[in-house]
Protein backbone atom coordinates (compact mmCIF):
# COMPACT_ATOMS: atom_id res chain seq x y z
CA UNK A 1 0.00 0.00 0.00
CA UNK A 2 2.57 2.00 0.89
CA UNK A 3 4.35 1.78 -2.34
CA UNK A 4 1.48 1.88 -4.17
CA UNK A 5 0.93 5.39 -2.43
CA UNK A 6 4.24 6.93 -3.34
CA UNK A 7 4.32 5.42 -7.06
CA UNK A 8 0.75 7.61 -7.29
CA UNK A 9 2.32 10.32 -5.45
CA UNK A 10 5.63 10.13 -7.88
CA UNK A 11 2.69 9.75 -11.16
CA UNK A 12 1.46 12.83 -9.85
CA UNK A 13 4.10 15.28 -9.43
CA UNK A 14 5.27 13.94 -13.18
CA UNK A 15 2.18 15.21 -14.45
CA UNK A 16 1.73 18.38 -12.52
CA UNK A 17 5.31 19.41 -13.15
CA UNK A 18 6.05 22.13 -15.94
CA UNK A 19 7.62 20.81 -18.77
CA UNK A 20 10.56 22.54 -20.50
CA UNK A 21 9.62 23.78 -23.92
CA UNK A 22 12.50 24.43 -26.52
CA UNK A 23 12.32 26.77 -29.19
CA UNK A 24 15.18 27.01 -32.05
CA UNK A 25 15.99 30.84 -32.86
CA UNK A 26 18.06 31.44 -36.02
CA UNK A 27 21.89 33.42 -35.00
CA UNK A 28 23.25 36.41 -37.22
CA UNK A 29 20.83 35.86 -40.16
CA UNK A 30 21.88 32.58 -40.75
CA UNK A 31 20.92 29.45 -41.70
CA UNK A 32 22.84 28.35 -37.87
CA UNK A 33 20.43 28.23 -34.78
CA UNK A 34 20.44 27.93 -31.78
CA UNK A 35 17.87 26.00 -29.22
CA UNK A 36 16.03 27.91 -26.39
CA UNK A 37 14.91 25.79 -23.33
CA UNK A 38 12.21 27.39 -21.08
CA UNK A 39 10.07 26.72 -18.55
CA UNK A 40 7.08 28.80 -17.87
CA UNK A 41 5.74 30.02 -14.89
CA UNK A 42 2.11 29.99 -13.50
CA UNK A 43 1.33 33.51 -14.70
CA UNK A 44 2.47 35.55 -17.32
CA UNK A 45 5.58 37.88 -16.65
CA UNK A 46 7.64 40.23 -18.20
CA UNK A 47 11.35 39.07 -16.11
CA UNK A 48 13.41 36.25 -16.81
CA UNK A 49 16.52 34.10 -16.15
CA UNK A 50 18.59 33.66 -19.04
CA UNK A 51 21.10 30.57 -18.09
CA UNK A 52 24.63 29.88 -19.75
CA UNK A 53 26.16 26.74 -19.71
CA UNK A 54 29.72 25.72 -19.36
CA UNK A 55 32.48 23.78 -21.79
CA UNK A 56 30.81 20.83 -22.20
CA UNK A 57 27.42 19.72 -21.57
CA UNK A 58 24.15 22.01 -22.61
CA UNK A 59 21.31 22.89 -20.55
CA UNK A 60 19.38 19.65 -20.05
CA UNK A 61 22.13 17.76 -18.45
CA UNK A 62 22.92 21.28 -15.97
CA UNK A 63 20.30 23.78 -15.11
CA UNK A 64 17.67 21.63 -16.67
CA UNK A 65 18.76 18.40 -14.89
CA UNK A 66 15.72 17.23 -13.41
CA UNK A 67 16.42 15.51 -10.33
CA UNK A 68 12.96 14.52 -10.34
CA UNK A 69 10.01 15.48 -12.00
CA UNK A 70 10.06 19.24 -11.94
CA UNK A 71 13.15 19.49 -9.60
CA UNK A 72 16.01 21.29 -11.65
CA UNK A 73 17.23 24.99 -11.36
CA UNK A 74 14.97 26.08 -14.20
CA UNK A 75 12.04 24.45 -12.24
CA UNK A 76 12.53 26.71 -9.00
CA UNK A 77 13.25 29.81 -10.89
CA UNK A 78 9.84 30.09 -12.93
CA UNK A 79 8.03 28.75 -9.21
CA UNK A 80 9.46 31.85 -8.33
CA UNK A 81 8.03 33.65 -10.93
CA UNK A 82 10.51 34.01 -13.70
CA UNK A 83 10.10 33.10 -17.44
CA UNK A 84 13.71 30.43 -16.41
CA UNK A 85 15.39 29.70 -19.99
CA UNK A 86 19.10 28.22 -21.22
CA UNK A 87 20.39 28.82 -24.21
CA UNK A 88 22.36 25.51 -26.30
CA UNK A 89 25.19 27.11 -27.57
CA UNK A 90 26.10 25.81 -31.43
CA UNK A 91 27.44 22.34 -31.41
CA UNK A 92 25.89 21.43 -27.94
CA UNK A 93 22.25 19.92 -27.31
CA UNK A 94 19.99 20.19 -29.98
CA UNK A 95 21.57 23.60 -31.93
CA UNK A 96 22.84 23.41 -35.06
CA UNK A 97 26.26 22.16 -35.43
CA UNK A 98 29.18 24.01 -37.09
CA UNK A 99 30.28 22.23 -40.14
CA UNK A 100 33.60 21.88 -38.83
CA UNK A 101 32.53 19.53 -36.27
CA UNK A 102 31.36 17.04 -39.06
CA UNK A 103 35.24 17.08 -40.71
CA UNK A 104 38.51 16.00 -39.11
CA UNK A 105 39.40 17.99 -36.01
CA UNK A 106 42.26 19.48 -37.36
CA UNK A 107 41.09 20.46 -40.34
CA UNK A 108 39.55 24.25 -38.64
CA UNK A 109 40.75 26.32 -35.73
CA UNK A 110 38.58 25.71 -32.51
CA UNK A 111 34.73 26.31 -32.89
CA UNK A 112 32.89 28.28 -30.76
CA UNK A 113 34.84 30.85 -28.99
CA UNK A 114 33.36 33.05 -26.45
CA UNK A 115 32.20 36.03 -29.14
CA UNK A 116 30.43 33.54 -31.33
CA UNK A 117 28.73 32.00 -27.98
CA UNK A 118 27.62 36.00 -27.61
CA UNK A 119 25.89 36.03 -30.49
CA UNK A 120 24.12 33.02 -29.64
CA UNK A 121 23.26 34.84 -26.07
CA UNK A 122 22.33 37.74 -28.10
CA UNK A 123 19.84 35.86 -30.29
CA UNK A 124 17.92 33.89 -26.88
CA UNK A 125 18.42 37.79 -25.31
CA UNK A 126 16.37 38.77 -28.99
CA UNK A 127 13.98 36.37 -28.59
CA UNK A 128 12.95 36.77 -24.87
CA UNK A 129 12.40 40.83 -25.32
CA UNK A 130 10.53 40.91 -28.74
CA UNK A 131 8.67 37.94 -28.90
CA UNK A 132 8.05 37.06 -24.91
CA UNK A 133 7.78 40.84 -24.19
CA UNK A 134 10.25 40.46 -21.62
CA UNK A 135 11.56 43.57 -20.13
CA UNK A 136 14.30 42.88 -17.48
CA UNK A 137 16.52 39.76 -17.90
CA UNK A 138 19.22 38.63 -15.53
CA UNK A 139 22.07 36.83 -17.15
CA UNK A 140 23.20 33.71 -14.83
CA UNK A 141 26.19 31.76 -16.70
CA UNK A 142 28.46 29.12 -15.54
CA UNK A 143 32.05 27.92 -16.15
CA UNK A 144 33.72 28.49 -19.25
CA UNK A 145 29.82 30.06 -20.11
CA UNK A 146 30.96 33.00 -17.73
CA UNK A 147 33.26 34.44 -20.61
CA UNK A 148 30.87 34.38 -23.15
CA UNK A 149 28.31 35.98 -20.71
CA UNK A 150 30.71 38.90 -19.77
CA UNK A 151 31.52 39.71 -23.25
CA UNK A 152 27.90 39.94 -24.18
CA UNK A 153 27.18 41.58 -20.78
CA UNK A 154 30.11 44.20 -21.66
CA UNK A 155 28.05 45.07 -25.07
CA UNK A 156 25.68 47.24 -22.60
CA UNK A 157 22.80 45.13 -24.23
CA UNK A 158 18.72 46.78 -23.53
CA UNK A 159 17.21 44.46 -20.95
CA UNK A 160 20.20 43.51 -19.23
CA UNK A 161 19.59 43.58 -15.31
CA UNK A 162 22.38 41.64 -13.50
CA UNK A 163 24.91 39.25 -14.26
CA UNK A 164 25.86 36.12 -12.42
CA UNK A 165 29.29 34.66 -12.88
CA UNK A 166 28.85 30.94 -10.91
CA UNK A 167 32.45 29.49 -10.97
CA UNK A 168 33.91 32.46 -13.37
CA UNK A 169 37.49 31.35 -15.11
CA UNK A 170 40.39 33.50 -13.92
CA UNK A 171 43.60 33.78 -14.30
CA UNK A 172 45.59 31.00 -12.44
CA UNK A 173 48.86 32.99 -11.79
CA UNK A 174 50.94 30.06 -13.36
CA UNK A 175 54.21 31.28 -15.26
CA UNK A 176 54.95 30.96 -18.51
CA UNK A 177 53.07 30.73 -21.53
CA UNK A 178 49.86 28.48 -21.92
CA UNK A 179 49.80 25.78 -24.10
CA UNK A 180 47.94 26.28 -27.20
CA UNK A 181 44.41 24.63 -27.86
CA UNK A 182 44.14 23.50 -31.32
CA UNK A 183 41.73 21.33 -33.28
CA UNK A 184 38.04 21.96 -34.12
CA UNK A 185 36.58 19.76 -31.71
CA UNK A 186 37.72 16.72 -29.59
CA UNK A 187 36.27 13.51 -28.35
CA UNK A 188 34.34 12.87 -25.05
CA UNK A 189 32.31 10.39 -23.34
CA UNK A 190 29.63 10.52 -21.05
CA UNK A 191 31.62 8.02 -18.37
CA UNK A 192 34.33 10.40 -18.83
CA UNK A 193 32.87 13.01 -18.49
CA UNK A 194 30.73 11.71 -14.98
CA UNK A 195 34.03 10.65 -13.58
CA UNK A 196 35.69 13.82 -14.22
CA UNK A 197 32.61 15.60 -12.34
CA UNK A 198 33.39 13.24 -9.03
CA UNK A 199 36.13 15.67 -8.12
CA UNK A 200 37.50 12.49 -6.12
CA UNK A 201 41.20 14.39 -6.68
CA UNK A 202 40.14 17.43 -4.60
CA UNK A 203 37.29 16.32 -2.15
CA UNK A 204 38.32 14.49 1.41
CA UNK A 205 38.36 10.60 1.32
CA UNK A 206 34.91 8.90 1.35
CA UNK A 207 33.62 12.42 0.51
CA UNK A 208 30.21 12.31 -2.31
CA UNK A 209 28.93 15.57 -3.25
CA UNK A 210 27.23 14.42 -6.81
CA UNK A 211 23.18 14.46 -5.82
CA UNK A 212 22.42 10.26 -6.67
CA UNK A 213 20.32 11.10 -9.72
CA UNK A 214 23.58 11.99 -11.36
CA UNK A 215 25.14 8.26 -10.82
CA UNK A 216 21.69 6.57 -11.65
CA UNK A 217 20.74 9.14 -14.91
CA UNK A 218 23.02 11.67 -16.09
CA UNK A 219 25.64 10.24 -18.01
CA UNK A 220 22.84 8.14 -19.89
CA UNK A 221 20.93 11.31 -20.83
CA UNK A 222 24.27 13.05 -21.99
CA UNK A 223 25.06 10.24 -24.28
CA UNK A 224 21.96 10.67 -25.49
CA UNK A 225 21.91 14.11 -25.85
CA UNK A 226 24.60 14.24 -28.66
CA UNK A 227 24.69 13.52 -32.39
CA UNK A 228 27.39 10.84 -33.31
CA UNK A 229 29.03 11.26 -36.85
CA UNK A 230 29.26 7.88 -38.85
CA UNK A 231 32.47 6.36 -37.94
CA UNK A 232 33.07 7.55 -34.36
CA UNK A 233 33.51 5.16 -32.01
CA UNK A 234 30.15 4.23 -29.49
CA UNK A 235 29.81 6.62 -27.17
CA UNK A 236 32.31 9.37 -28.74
CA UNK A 237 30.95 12.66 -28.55
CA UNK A 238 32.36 15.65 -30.24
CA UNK A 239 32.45 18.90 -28.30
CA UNK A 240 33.38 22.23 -29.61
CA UNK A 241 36.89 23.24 -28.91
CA UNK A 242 36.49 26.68 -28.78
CA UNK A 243 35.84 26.78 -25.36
CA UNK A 244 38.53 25.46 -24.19
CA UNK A 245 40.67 27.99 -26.03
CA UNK A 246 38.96 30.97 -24.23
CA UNK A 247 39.60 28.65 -20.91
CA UNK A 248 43.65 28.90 -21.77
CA UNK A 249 43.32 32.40 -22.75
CA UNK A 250 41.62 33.33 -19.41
CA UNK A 251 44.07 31.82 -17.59
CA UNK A 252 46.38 33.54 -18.64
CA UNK A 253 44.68 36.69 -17.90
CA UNK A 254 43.52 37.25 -21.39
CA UNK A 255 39.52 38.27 -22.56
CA UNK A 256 37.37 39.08 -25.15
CA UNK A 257 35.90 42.06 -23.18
CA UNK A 258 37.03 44.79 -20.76
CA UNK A 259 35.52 44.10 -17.45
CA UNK A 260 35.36 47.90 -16.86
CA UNK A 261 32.71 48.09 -19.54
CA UNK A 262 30.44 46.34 -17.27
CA UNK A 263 28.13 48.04 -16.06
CA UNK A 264 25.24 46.10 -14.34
CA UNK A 265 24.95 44.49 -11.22
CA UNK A 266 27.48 41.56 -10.63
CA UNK A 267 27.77 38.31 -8.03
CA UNK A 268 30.70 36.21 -8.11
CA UNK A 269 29.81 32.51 -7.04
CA UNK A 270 31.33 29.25 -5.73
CA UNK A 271 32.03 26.24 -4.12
CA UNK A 272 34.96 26.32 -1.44
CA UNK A 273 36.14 22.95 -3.46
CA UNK A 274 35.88 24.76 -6.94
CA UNK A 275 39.10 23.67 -8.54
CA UNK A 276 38.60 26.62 -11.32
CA UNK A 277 38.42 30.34 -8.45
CA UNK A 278 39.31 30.62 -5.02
CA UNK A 279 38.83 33.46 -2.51
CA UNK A 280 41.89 35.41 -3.44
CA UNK A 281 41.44 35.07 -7.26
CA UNK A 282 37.53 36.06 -6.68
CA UNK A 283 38.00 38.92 -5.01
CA UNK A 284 41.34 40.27 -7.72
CA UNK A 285 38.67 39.09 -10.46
CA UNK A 286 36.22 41.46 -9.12
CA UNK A 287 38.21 44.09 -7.96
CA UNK A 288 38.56 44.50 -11.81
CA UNK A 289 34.55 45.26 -12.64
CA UNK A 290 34.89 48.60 -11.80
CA UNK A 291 32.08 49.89 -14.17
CA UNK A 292 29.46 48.59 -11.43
CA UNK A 293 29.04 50.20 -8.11
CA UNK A 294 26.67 46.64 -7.05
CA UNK A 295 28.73 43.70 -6.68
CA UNK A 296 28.25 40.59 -4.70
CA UNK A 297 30.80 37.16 -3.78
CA UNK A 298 29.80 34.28 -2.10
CA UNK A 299 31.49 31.28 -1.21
CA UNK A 300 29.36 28.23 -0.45
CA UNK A 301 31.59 25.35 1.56
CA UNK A 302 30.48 21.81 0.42
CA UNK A 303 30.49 22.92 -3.27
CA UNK A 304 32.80 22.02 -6.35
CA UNK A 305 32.72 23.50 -9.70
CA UNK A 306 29.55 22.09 -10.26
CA UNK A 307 27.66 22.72 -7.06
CA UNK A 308 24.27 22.73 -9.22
CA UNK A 309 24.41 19.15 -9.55
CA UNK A 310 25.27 18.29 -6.01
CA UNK A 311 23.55 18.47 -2.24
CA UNK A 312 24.43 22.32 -1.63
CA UNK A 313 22.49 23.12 -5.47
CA UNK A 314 19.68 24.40 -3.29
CA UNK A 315 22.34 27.25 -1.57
CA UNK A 316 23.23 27.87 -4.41
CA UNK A 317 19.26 28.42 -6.16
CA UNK A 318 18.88 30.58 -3.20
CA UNK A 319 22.06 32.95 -3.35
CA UNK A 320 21.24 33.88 -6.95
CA UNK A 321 17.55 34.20 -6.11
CA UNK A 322 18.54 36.47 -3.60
CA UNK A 323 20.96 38.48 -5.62
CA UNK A 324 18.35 39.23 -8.47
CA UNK A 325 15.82 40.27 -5.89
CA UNK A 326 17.74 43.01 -4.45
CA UNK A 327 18.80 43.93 -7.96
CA UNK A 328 15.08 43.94 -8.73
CA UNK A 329 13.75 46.62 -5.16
CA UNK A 330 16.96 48.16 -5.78
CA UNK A 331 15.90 49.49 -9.96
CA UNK A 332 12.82 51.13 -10.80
């Protein structure tokens, strides 16, 4: 009986949860698009939460995750109210793939740098003010996703109310020169991929910070998630490699925008395991945004680099929601 109650319980909540629509909005004029993911909330708005993901999976298997049924970031944000959206930059989810991706991988420089991932912000960014009628739109990006998100941020876009840099890539203070990223795209698989998200190398013996959805589910639905070109291997994924040339270039203190042309609200964000920013580097990094008078940092202990897929994800729901509700008493 018992179990019969909870499977009806578990039915239920499937049903009554939102589902997350996606919309594909054409980039630049082209023939390229990108793919929108939304939820909606229970009444019409005119604010939003535009999400960026990071260097390697899109928006389903991060702010989308559902955890279960109606239990992933997006999900709280439009309970709160929001339109909650993430944009698939090209050559992740279901947008349209450069054609370099389809050839060998060192056959084109590294696809999707940081001011073609703008554009793509710029076209969801299009799309949420013109045909949603959305009027004020905080920015909340992730990871390698924080560059892209800055340099679109640093355009001064209309709309623009805060931006949210959760695990921002700084420079590391390592001497010397970088090594050079090269190649179009390289090869990934889901296990990979899961393992590398374990942070076993950083986190105290015995220590599990993954939420258990992510062992049962995740690296399934990533798999999934991908197209495979004829004549990969099973279970070889291509990812752009443009990201993680803007991740070297970061690094070594180099970036597609000047932080000083910043000028909205900004909160720095992370985990006190995050592998990527530390105190010392957060606080230099955002010493640096001197074009905004509003800026927040928080560090949340128990977190990694991706503390939205682990127990502290609700700390870290709440810390943004918090942020972009000051931002929003503090404008008219």
């Amino acid at each position: 009986m018992y179990a019969l109650l909870l499977s009806s319980l578990f039915s239920a909540a499937a049903i009554a949860a939102p589902t997350i629509k996606t919309v594909e909005l054409p980039v630049n004029g082209s023939a390229e698009h990108v793919a929108l993911n939304c939820v909606a909330p229970a009444q019409r708005t005119d604010k939003a939460l535009l999400f960026v993901h990071g260097a390697t999976f899109p928006t389903r298997l991060a702010f989308g995750f559902e955890f279960s049924p109606g239990d992933s970031w997006l999900h709280f944000v439009a309970k709160q109210g929001y339109l909650a959206c993430g944009v698939d930059f090209r050559g992740f989810g279901t947008s349209s793939r450069p054609a370099p991706m389809r050839a060998a991988a060192g056959a084109a420089a590294p696809q999707e740098r940081a001011n073609d991932a703008a554009d793509d912000i710029a076209a969801a960014m299009q799309y949420l003010r013109t045909k949603q009628n959305i009027t004020a739109i905080h920015l909340v990006a992730h990871s390698w996703g924080t560059i892209p998100a800055a340099t679109y941020a640093s355009r001064r876009p209309p709309g623009l109310k805060s931006l949210t840099l959760f695990g921002p890539v700084v420079p590391d203070g390592s001497p010397g020169p970088h090594e050079e990223v090269k190649g179009a795209w390289f090869f990934l698989t889901a296990p990979q991929r899961l393992e590398g998200l374990r942070f076993k190398s950083v986190l105290p013996p015995g220590k599990v910070l993954l939420e258990p959805q992510m062992e049962t589910r995740w690296a399934a639905e990533f798999a999934a998630s991908a197209v495979h070109e004829a004549g990969d291997a099973p279970g070889q994924m291509r990812i752009p490699n443009g990201p993680n040339a803007d991740i070297a270039d970061a690094e070594a203190g180099r970036y597609p925008y000047e932080q000083k042309a910043i000028d909205v609200p900004l909160f720095v964000v992370y985990g006190n395991y995050d592998t990527v920013v530390n105190d010392a580097q957060a606080s230099q990094f955002l010493a640096k945004f001197t074009g905004t008078a509003f800026k927040w940092r928080l560090r949340i202990d128990d977190g990694t680099h991706v503390m939205h897929l682990e127990h502290q994800r609700r700390s870290l729901y709440e810390s943004v929601a918090a942020f972009v509700r000051t931002v929003s008493e503090r404008q008219p």
